[in-house]
N, C-alpha and C. Protein backbone atom coordinates (compact mmCIF):
# COMPACT_ATOMS: atom_id res chain seq x y z
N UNK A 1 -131.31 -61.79 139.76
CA UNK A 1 -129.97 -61.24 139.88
C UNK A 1 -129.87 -60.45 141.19
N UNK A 2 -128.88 -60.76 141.78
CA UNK A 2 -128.56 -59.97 143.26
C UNK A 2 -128.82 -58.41 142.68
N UNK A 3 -129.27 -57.89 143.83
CA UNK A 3 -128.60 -56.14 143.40
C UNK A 3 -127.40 -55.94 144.50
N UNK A 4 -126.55 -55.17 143.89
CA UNK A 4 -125.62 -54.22 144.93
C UNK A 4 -124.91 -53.37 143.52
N UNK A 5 -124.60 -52.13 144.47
CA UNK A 5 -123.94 -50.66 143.67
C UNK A 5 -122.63 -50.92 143.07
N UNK A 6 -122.70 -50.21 141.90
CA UNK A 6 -121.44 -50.38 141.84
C UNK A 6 -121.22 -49.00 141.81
N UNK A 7 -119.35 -48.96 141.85
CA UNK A 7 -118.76 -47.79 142.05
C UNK A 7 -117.62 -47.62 140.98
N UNK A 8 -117.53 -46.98 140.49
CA UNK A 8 -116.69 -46.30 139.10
C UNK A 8 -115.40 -46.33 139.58
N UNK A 9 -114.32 -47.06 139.02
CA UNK A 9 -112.87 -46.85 139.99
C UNK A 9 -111.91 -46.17 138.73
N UNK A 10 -110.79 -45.78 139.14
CA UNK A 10 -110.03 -45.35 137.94
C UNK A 10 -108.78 -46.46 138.15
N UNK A 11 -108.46 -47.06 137.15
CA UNK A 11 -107.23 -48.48 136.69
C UNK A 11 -105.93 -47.76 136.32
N UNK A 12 -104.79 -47.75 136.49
CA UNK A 12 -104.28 -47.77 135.33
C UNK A 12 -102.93 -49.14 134.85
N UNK A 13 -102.61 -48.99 134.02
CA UNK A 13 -102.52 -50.47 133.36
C UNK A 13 -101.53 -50.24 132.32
N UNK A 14 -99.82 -50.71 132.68
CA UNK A 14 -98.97 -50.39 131.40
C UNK A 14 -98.77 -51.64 130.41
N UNK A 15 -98.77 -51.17 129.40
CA UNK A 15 -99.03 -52.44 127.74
C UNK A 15 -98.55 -51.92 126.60
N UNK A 16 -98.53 -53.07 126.05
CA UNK A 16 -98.35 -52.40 124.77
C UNK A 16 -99.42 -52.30 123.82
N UNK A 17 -100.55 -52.55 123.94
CA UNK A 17 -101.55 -52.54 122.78
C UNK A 17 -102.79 -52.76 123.56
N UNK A 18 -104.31 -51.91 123.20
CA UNK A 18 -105.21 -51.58 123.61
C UNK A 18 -106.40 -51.78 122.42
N UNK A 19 -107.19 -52.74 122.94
CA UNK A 19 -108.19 -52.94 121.57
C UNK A 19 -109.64 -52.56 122.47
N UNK A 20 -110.87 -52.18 122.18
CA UNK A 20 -111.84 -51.55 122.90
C UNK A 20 -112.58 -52.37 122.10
N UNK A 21 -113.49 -53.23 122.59
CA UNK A 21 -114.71 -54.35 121.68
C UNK A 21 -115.89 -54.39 122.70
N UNK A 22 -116.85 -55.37 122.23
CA UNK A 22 -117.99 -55.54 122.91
C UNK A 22 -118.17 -56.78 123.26
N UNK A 23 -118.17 -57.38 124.43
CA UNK A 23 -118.43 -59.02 124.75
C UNK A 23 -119.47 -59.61 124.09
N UNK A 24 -119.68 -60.14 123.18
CA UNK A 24 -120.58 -61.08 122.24
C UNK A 24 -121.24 -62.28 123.13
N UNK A 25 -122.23 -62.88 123.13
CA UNK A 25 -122.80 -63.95 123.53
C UNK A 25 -122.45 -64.88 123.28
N UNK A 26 -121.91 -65.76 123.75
CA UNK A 26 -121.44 -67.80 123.50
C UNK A 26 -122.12 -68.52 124.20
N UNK A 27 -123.04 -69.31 124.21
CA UNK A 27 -123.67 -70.29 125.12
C UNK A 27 -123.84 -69.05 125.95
N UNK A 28 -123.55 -70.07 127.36
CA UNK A 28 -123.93 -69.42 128.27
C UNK A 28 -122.76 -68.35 129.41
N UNK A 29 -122.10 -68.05 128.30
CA UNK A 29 -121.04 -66.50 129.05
C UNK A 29 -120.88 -65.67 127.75
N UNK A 30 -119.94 -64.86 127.89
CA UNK A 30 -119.73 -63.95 126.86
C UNK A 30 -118.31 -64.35 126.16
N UNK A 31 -117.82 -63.56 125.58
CA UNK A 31 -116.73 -63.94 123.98
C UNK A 31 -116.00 -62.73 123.58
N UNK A 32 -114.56 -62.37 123.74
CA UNK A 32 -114.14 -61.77 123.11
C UNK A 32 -113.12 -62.39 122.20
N UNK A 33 -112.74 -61.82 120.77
CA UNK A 33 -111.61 -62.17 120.00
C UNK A 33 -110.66 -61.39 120.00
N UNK A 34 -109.74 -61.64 120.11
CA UNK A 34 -108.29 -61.16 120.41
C UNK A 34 -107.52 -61.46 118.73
N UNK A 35 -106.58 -60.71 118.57
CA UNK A 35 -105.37 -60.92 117.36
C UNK A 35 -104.96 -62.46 117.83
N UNK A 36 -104.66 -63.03 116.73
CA UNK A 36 -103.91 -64.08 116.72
C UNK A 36 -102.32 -64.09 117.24
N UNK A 37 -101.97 -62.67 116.82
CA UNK A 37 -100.89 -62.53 117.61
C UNK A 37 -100.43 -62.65 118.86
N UNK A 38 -101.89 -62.32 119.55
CA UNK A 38 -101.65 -62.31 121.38
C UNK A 38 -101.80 -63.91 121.61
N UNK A 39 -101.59 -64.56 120.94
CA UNK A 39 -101.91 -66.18 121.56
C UNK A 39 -100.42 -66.10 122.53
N UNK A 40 -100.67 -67.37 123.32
CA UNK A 40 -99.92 -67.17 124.72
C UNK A 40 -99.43 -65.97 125.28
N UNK A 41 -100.43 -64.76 125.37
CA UNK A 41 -99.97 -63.72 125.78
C UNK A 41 -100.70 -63.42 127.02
N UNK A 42 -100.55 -62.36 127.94
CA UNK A 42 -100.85 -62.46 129.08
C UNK A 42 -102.13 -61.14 128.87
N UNK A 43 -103.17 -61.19 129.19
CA UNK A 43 -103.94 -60.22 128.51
C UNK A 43 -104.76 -59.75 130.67
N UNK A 44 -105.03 -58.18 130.55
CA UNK A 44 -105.74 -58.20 131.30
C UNK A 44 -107.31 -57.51 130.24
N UNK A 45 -108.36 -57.74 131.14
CA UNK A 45 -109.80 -57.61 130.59
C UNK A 45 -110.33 -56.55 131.55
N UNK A 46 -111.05 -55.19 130.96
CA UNK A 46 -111.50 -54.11 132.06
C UNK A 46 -113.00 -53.89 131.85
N UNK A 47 -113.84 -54.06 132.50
CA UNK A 47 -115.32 -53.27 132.04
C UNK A 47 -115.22 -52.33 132.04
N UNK A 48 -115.99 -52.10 131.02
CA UNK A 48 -116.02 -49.85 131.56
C UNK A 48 -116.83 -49.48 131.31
N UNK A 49 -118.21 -50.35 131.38
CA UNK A 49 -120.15 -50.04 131.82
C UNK A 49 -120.20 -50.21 132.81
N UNK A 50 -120.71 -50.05 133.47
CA UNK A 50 -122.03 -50.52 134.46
C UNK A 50 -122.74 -51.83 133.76
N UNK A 51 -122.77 -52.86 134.99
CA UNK A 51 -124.35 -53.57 134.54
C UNK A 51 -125.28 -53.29 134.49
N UNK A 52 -126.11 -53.43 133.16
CA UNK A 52 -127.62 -53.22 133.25
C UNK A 52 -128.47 -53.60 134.14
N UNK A 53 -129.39 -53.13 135.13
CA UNK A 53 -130.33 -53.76 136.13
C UNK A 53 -131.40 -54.68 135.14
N UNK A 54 -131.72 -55.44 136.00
CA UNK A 54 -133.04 -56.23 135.40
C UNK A 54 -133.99 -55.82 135.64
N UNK A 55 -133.94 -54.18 136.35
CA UNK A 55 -135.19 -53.99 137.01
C UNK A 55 -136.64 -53.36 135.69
């Protein structure tokens, strides 16, 4: 895995609804589930860790 820093930014982001989960493993990327309700909805996605180093 490359290294480079990351840097903590502050977002902000107007919506109507805010769900806080954990990306789950699928093959080979990650997985979140959303309400059935948001189907064709326009969703944005935020990290708010840091990546773990491999070191």
């Amino acid at each position: 895995m490359a290294e480079y820093s990351e840097v903590q930014m502050e977002v902000k982001v107007t919506g109507y609804e805010a769900i806080e989960k954990k990306v789950k493993a699928s093959g080979n990327s990650g997985r979140i589930y959303v309400p059935i309700q948001w189907m064709n909805c326009r969703v944005k996605l935020i990290r708010l860790d840091p990546l773990k180093s491999d070191k």
